[in-house]
Protein backbone atom coordinates (compact mmCIF):
# COMPACT_ATOMS: atom_id res chain seq x y z
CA UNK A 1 11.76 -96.17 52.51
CA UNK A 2 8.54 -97.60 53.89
CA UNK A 3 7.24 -101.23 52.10
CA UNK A 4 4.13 -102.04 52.24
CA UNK A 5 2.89 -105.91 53.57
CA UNK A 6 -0.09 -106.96 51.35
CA UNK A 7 -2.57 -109.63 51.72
CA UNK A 8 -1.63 -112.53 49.19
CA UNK A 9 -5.20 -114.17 49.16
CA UNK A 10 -8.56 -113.21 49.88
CA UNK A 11 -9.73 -114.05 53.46
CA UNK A 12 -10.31 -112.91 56.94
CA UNK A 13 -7.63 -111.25 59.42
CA UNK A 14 -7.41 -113.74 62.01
CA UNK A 15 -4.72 -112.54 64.19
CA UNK A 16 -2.72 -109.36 64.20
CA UNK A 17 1.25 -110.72 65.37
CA UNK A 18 3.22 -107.66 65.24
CA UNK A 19 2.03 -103.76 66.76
CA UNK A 20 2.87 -100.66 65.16
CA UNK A 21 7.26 -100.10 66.74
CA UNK A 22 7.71 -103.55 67.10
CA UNK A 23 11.10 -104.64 64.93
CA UNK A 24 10.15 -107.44 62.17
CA UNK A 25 12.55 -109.54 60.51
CA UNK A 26 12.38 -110.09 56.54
CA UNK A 27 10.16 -113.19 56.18
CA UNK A 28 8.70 -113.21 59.37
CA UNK A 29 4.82 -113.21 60.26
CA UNK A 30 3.16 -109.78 60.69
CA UNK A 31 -0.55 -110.87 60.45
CA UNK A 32 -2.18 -114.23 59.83
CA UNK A 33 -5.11 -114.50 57.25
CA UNK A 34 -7.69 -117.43 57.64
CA UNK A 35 -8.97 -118.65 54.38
CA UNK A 36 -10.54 -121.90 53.15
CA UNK A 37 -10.85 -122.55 56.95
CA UNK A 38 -6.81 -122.57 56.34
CA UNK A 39 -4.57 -120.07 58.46
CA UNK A 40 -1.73 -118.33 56.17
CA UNK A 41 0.87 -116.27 57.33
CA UNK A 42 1.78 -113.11 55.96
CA UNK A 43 5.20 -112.05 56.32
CA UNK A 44 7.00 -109.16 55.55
CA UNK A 45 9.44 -108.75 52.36
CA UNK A 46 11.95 -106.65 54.40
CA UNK A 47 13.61 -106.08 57.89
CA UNK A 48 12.12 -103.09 59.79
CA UNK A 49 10.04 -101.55 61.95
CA UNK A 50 6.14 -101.95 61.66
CA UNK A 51 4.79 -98.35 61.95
CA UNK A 52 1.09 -98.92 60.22
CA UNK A 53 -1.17 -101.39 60.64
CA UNK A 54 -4.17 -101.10 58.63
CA UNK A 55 -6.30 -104.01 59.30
CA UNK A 56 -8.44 -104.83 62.57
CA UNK A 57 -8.60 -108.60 63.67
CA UNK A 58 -11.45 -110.36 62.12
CA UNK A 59 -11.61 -107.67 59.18
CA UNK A 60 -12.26 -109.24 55.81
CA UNK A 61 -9.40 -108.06 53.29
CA UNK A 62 -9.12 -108.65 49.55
CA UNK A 63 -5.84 -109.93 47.55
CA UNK A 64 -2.89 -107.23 47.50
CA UNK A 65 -5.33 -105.32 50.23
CA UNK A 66 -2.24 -103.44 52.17
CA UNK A 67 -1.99 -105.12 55.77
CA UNK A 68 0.89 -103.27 57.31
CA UNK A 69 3.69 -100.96 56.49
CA UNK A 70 7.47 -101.62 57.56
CA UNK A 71 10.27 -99.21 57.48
């Protein structure tokens, strides 16, 4: 069952860390947001494999904006 990765904060996509096939562990960085001149990992709430990614590096993105998708 595929779980979506969503932003947690407004802000700007400052680096992309995993590609869509690339294994993820649960709680590990998938993309980084920059906000308040602040970077903030995002990490995925389950072990998978990436197979979305739905945000482009310096991309501005909203709160609960889906980032990735893990399956």
């Amino acid at each position: 069952m595929a779980t979506n990765v969503r932003a947690h904060i407004t802000g700007t996509v400052w680096k992309i860390v995993k590609r869509v096939g690339d294994s993820v562990a649960r709680d590990e960085a998938v993309v980084i947001l920059e906000s308040m001149k602040m970077e903030m990992p995002v990490e995925s709430p389950v072990a998978g494999k990436i197979t979305e990614i739905r945000c482009n590096e310096g991309q501005s993105v909203e709160d609960g904006a889906i980032l990735a998708v893990v399956d």
